[in-house]
C-alpha atoms as a PDB file:
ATOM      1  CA  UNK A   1      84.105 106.237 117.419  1.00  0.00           C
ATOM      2  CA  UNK A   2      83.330 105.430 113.484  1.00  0.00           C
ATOM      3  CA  UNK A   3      86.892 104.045 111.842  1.00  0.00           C
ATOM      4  CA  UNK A   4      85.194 103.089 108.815  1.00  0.00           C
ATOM      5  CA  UNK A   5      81.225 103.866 107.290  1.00  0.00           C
ATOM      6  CA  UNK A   6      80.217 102.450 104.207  1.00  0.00           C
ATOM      7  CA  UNK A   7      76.869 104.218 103.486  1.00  0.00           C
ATOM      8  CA  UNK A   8      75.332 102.503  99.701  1.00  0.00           C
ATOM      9  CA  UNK A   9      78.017 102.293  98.521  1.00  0.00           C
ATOM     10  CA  UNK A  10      78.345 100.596  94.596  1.00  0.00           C
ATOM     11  CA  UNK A  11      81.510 100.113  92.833  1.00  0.00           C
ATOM     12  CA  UNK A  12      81.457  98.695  88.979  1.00  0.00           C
ATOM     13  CA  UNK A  13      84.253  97.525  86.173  1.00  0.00           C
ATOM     14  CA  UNK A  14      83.687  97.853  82.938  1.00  0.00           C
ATOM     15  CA  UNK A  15      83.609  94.346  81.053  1.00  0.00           C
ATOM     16  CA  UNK A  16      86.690  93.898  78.962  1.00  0.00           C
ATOM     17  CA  UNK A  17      85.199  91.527  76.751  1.00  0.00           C
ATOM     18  CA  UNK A  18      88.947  89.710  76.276  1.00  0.00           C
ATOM     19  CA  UNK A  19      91.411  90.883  73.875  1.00  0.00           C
ATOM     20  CA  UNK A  20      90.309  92.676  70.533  1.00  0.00           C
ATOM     21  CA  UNK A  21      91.573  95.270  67.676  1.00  0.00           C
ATOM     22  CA  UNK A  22      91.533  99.162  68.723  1.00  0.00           C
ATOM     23  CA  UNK A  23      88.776  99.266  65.957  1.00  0.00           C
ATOM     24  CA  UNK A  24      86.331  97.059  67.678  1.00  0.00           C
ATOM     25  CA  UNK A  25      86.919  98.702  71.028  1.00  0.00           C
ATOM     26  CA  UNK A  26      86.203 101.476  69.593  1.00  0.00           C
ATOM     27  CA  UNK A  27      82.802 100.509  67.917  1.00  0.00           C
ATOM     28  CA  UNK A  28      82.032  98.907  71.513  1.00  0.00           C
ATOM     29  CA  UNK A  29      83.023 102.115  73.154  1.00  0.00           C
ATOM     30  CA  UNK A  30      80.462 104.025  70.667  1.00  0.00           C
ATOM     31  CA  UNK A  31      77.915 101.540  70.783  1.00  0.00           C
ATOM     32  CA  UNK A  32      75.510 100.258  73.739  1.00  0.00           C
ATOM     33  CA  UNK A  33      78.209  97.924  74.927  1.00  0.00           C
ATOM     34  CA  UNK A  34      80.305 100.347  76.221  1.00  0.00           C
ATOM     35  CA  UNK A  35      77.153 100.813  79.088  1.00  0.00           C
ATOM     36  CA  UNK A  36      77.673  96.647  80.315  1.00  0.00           C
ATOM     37  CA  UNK A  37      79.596  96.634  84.012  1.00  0.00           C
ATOM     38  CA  UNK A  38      80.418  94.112  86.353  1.00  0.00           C
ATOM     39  CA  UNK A  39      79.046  95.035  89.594  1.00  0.00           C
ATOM     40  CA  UNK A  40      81.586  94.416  92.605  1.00  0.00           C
ATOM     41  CA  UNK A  41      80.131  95.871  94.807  1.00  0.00           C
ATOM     42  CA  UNK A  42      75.903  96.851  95.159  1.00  0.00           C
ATOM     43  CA  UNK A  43      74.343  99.110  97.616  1.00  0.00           C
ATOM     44  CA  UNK A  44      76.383  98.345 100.727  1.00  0.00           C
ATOM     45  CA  UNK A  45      75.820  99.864 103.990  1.00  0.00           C
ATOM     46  CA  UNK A  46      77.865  98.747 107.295  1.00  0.00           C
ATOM     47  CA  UNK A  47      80.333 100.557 109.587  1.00  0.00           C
ATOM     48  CA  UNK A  48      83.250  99.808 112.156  1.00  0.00           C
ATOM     49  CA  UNK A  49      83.640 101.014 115.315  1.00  0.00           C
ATOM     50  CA  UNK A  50      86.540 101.088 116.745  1.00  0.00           C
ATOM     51  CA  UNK A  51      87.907  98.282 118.708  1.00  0.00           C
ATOM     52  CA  UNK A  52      85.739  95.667 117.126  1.00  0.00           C
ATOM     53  CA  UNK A  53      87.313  92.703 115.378  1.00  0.00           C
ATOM     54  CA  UNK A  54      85.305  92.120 112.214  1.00  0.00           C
ATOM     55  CA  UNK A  55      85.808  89.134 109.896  1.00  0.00           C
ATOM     56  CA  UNK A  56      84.661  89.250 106.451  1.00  0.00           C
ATOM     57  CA  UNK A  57      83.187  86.023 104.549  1.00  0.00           C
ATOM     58  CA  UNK A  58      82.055  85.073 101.257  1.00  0.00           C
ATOM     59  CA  UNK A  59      82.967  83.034  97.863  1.00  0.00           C
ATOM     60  CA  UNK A  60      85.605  84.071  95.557  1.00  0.00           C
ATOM     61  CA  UNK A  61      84.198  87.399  93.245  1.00  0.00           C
ATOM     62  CA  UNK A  62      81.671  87.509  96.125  1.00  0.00           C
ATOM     63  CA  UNK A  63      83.295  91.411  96.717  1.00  0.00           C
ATOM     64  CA  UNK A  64      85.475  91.229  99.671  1.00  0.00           C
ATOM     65  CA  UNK A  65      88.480  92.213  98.097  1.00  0.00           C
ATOM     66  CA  UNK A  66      86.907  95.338  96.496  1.00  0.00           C
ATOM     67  CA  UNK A  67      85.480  95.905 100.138  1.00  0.00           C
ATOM     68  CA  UNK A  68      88.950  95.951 101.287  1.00  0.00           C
ATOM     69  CA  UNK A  69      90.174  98.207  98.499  1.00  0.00           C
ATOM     70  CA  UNK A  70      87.376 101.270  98.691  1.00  0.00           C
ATOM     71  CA  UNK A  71      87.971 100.938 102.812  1.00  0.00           C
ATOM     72  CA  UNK A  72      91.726 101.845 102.583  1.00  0.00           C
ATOM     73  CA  UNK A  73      91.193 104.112  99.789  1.00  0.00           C
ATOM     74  CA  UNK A  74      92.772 102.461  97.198  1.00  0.00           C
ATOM     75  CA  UNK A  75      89.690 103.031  94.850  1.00  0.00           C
ATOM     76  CA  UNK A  76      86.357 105.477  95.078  1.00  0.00           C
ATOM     77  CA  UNK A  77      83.408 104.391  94.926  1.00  0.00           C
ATOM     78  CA  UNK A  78      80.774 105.095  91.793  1.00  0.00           C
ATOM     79  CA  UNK A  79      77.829 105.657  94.130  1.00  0.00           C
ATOM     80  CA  UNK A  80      77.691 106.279  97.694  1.00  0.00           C
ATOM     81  CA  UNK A  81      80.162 107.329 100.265  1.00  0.00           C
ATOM     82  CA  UNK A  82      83.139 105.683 102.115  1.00  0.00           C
ATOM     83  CA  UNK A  83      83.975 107.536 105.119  1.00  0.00           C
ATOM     84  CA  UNK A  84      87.790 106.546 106.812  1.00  0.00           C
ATOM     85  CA  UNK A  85      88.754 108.134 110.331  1.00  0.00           C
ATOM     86  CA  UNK A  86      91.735 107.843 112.172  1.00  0.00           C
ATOM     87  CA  UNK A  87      95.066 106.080 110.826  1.00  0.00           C
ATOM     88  CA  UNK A  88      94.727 102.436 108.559  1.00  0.00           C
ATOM     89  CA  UNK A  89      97.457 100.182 107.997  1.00  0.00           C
ATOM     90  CA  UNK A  90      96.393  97.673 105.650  1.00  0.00           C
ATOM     91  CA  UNK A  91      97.597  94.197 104.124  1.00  0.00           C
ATOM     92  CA  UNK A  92      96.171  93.774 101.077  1.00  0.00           C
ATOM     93  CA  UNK A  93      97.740  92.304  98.002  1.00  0.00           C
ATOM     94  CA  UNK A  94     101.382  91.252  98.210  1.00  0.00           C
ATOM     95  CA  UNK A  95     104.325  93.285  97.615  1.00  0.00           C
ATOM     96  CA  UNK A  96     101.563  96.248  97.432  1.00  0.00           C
ATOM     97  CA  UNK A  97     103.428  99.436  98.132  1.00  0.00           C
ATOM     98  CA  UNK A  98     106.848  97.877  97.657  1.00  0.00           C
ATOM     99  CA  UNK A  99     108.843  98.610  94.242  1.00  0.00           C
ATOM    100  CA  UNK A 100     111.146  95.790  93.145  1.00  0.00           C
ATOM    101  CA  UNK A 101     114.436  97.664  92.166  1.00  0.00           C
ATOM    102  CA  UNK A 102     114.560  99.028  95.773  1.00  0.00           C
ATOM    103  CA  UNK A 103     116.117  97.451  98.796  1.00  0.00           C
ATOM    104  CA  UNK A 104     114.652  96.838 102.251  1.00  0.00           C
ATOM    105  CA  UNK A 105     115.285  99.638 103.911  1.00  0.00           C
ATOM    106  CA  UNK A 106     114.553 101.791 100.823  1.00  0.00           C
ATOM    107  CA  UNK A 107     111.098  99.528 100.585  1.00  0.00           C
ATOM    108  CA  UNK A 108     110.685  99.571 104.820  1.00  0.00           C
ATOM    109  CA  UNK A 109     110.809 103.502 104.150  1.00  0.00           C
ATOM    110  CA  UNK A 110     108.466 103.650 100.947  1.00  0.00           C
ATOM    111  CA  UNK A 111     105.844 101.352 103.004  1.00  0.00           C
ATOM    112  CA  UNK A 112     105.684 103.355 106.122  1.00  0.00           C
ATOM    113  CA  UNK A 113     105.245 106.520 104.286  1.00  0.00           C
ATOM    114  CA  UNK A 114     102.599 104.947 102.920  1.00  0.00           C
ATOM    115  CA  UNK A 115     100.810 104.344 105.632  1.00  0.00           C
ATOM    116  CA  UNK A 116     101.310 107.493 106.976  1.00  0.00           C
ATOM    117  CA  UNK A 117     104.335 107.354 109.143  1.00  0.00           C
ATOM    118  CA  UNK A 118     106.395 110.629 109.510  1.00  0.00           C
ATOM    119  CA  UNK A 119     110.383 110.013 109.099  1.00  0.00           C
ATOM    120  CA  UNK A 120     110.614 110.748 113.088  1.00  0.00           C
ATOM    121  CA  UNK A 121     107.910 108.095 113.331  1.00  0.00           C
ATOM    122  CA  UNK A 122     109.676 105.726 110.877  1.00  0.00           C
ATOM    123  CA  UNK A 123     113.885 105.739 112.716  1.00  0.00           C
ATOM    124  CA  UNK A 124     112.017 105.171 115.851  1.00  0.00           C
ATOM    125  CA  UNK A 125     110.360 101.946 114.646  1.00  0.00           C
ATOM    126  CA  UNK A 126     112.795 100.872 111.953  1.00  0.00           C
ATOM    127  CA  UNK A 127     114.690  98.727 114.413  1.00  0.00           C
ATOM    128  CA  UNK A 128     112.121  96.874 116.107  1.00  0.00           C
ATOM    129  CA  UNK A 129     110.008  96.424 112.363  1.00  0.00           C
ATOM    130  CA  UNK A 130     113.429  94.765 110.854  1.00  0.00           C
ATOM    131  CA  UNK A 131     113.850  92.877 114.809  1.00  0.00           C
ATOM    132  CA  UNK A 132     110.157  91.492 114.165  1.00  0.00           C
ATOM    133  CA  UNK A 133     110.009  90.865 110.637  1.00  0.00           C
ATOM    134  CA  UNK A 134     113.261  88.164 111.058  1.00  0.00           C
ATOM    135  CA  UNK A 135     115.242  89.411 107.944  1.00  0.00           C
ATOM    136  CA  UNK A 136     117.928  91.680 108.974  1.00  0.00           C
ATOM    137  CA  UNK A 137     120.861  90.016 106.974  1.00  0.00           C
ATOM    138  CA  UNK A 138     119.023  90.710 103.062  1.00  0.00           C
ATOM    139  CA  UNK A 139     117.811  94.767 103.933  1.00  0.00           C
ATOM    140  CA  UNK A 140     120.072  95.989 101.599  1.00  0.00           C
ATOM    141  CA  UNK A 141     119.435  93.703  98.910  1.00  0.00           C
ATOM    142  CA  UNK A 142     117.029  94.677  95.976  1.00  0.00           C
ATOM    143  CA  UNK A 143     112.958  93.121  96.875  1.00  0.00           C
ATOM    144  CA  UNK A 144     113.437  90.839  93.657  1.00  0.00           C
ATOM    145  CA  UNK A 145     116.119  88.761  95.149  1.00  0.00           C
ATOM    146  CA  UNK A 146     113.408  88.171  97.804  1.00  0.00           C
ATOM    147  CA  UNK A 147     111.206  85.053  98.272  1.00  0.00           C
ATOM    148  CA  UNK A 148     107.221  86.031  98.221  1.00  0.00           C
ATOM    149  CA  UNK A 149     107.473  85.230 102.035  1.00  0.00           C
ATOM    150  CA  UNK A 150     110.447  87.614 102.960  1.00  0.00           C
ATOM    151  CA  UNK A 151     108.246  90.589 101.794  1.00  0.00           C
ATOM    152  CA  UNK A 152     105.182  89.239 103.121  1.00  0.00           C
ATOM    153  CA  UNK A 153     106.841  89.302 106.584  1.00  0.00           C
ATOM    154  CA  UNK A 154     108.474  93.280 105.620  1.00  0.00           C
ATOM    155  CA  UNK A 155     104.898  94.324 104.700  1.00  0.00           C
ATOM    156  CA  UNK A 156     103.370  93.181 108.384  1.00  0.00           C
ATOM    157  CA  UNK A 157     106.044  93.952 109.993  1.00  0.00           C
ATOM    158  CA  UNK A 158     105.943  97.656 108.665  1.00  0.00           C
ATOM    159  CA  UNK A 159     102.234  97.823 109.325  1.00  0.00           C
ATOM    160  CA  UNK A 160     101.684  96.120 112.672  1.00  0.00           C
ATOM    161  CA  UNK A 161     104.424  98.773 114.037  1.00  0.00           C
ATOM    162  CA  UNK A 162     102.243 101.804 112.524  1.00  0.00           C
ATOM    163  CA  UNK A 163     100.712 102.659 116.002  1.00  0.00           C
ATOM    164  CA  UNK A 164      97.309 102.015 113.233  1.00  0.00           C
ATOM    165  CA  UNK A 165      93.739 102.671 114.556  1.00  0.00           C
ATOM    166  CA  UNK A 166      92.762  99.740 112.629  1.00  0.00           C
ATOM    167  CA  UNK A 167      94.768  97.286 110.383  1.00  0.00           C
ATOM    168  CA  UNK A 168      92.824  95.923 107.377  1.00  0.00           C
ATOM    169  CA  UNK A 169      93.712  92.729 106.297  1.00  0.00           C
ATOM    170  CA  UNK A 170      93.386  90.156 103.264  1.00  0.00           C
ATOM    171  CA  UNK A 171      94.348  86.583 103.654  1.00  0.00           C
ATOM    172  CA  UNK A 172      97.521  87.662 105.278  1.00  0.00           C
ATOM    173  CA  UNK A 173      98.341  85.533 107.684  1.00  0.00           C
ATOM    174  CA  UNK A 174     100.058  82.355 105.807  1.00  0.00           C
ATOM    175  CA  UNK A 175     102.767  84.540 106.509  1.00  0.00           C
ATOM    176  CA  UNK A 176     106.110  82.692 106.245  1.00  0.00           C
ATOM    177  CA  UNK A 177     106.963  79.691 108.619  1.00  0.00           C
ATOM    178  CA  UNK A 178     104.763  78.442 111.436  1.00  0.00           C
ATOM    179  CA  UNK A 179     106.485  80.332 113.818  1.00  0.00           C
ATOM    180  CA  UNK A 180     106.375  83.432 111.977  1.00  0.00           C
ATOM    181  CA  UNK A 181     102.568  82.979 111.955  1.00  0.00           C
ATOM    182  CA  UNK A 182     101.835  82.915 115.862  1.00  0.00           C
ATOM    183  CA  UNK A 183     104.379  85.642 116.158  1.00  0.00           C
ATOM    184  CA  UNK A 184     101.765  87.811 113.713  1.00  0.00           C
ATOM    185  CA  UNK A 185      99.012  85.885 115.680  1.00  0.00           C
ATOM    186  CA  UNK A 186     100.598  87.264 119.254  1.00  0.00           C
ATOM    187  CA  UNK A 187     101.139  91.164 117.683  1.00  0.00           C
ATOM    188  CA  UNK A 188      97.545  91.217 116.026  1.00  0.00           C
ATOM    189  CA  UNK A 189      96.327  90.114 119.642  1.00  0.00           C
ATOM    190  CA  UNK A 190      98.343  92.676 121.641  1.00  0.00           C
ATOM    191  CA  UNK A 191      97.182  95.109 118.597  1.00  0.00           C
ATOM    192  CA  UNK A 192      93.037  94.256 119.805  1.00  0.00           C
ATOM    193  CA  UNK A 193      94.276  94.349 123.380  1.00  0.00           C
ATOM    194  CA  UNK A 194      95.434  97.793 123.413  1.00  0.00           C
ATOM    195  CA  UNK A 195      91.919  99.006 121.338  1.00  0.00           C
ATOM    196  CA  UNK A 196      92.499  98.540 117.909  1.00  0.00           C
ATOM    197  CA  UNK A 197      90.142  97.282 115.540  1.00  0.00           C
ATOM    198  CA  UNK A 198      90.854  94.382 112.408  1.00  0.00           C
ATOM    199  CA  UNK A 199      88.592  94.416 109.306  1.00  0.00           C
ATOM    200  CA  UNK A 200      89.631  91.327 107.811  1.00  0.00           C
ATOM    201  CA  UNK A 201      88.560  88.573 105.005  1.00  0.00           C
ATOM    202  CA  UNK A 202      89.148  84.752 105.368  1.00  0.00           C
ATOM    203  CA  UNK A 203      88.401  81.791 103.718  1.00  0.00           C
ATOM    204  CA  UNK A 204      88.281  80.048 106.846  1.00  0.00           C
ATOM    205  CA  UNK A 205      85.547  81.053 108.054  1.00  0.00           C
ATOM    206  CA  UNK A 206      85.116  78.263 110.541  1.00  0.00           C
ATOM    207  CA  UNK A 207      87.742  80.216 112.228  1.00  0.00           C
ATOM    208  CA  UNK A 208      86.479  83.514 112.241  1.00  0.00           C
ATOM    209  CA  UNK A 209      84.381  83.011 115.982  1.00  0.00           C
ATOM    210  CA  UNK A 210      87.589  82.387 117.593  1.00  0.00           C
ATOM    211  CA  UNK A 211      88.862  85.635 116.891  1.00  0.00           C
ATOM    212  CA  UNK A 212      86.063  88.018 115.749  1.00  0.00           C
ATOM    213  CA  UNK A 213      83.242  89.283 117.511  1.00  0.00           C
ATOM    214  CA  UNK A 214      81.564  90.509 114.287  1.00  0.00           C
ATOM    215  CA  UNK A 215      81.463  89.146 110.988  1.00  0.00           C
ATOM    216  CA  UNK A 216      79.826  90.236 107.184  1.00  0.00           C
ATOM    217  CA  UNK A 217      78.587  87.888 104.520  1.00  0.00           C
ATOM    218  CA  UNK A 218      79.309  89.065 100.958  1.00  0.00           C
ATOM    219  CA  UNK A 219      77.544  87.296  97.803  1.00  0.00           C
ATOM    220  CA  UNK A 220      77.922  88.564  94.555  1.00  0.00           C
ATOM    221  CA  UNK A 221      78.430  92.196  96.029  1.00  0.00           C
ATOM    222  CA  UNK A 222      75.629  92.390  98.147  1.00  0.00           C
ATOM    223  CA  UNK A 223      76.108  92.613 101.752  1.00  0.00           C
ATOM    224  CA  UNK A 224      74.242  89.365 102.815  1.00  0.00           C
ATOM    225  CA  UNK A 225      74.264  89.479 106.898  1.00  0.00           C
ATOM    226  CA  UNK A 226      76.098  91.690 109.406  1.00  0.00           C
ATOM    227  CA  UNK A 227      76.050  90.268 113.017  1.00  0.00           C
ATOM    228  CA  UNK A 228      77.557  88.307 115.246  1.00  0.00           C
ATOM    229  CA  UNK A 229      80.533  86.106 114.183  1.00  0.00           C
ATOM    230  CA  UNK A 230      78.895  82.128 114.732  1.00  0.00           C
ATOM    231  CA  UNK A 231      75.276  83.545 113.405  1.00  0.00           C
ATOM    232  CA  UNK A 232      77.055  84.880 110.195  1.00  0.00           C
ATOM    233  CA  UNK A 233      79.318  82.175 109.496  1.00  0.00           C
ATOM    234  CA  UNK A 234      76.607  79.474 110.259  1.00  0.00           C
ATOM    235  CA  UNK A 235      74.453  80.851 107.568  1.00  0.00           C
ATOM    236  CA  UNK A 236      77.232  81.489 105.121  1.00  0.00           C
ATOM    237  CA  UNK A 237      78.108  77.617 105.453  1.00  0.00           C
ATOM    238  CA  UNK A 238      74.613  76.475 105.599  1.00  0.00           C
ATOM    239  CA  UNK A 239      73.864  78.325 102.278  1.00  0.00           C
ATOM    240  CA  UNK A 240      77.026  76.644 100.802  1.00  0.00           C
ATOM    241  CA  UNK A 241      75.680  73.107 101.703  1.00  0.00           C
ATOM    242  CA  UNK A 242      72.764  74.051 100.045  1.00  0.00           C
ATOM    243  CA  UNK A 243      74.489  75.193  97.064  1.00  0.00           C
ATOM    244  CA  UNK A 244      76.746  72.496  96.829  1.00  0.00           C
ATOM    245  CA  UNK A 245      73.166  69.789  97.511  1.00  0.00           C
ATOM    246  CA  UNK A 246      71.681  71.339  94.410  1.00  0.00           C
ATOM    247  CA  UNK A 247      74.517  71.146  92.240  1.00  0.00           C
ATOM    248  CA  UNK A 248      74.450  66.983  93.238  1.00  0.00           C
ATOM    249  CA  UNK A 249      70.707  66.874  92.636  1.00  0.00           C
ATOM    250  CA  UNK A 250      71.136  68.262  89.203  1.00  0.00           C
ATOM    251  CA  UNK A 251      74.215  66.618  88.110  1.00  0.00           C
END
């Protein structure tokens, strides 16, 4: 079964051009400027299946992030279509989904509703997501008396215990302390185990083999190669050497 189909899809953002007066946003509005875009995303076509773990490579403004956006349903796409089946749990950008003023439990709540966890759903979790994410003693203190870590470890621990088809994922897993981290390891394993798929993006792509049997190459929005994890990552790295060699030679 199809969790997630991107079929050519293109996502843009206008160009800001910096800070300027109302006036000359308007005149660039009115004038052929208003027509320039930054292309995040061009013309990509790939889809997930589900139980496959697919890793998701490429440099920084390469796209990924977008990717991960438009596959949750964060943002639409301009052209094409983004098809989503099934229930996603995602970790994307910290503290996403959490409001400030609110305290753990009132954040644990907002989150799983969120993801789409129904209030029966979310008292028969709530003790084993505050159990796993380690911070029992500050759930009824307001998120900005947290450390970035303490609601990095909320946010997975809400969304690993969403009974998710798939769990999409963004740099998450500098999670805390070390042993934190192969706790999120463990549940993300048991998570594949049981048939559930990962869409995820890493800068370590050396890594990605170890855990992925499928892996995408962005580059400045264009889906590069889609295959198997140590073809992918071997040309994404070879093409970096080569990048890097010609920046030497020139310098």
């Amino acid at each position: 079964m199809t969790l997630i189909e991107f079929d050519k899809v293109t996502k843009w953002f206008p160009h800001t051009g910096g800070r300027a007066l109302l006036g000359n946003h308007l005149l660039r509005w009115a004038s052929r400027d208003r027509a320039e875009k930054f292309y995040a995303l061009r013309d990509v076509t790939f889809r997930v299946e589900r139980g496959e773990t697919v890793g998701v490579v490429g440099s920084n403004g390469a796209g990924k992030s977008t990717m991960l956006g438009l596959a949750a349903g964060l943002v639409e796409p301009d052209a094409g279509t983004v098809m989503r089946r099934g229930r996603i749990a995602t970790m994307l950008e910290l503290g996403s989904g959490f409001h400030l003023d609110l305290n753990g439990t009132e954040n644990l709540l907002l989150k799983a509703s969120l993801i789409g966890l129904s209030r029966k759903e979310t008292r028969q979790q709530y003790e084993r997501i505050v159990d796993f994410s380690g911070i029992r003693e500050f759930m009824n203190e307001p998120l900005r008396t947290w450390s970035s870590g303490m609601v990095a470890r909320l946010a997975f621990s809400v969304a690993i215990h969403a009974h998710a088809d798939m769990f999409l994922i963004d740099e998450v897993l500098a999670v805390g302390d070390s042993a934190f981290q192969a706790k999120c390891r463990d549940a993300l394993a048991e998570f594949r185990q049981h048939g559930g798929s990962l869409l995820f993006v890493s800068h370590m792509a050396g890594t990605l083999p170890d855990v992925c049997n499928r892996a995408i190459w962005f580059d400045k929005g264009r889906l590069m190669l889609d295959g198997p994890a140590t073809e992918v990552v071997e040309a994404y790295q070879a093409s970096n050497r080569a990048q890097e060699a010609a920046v030497v030679a020139s310098s």
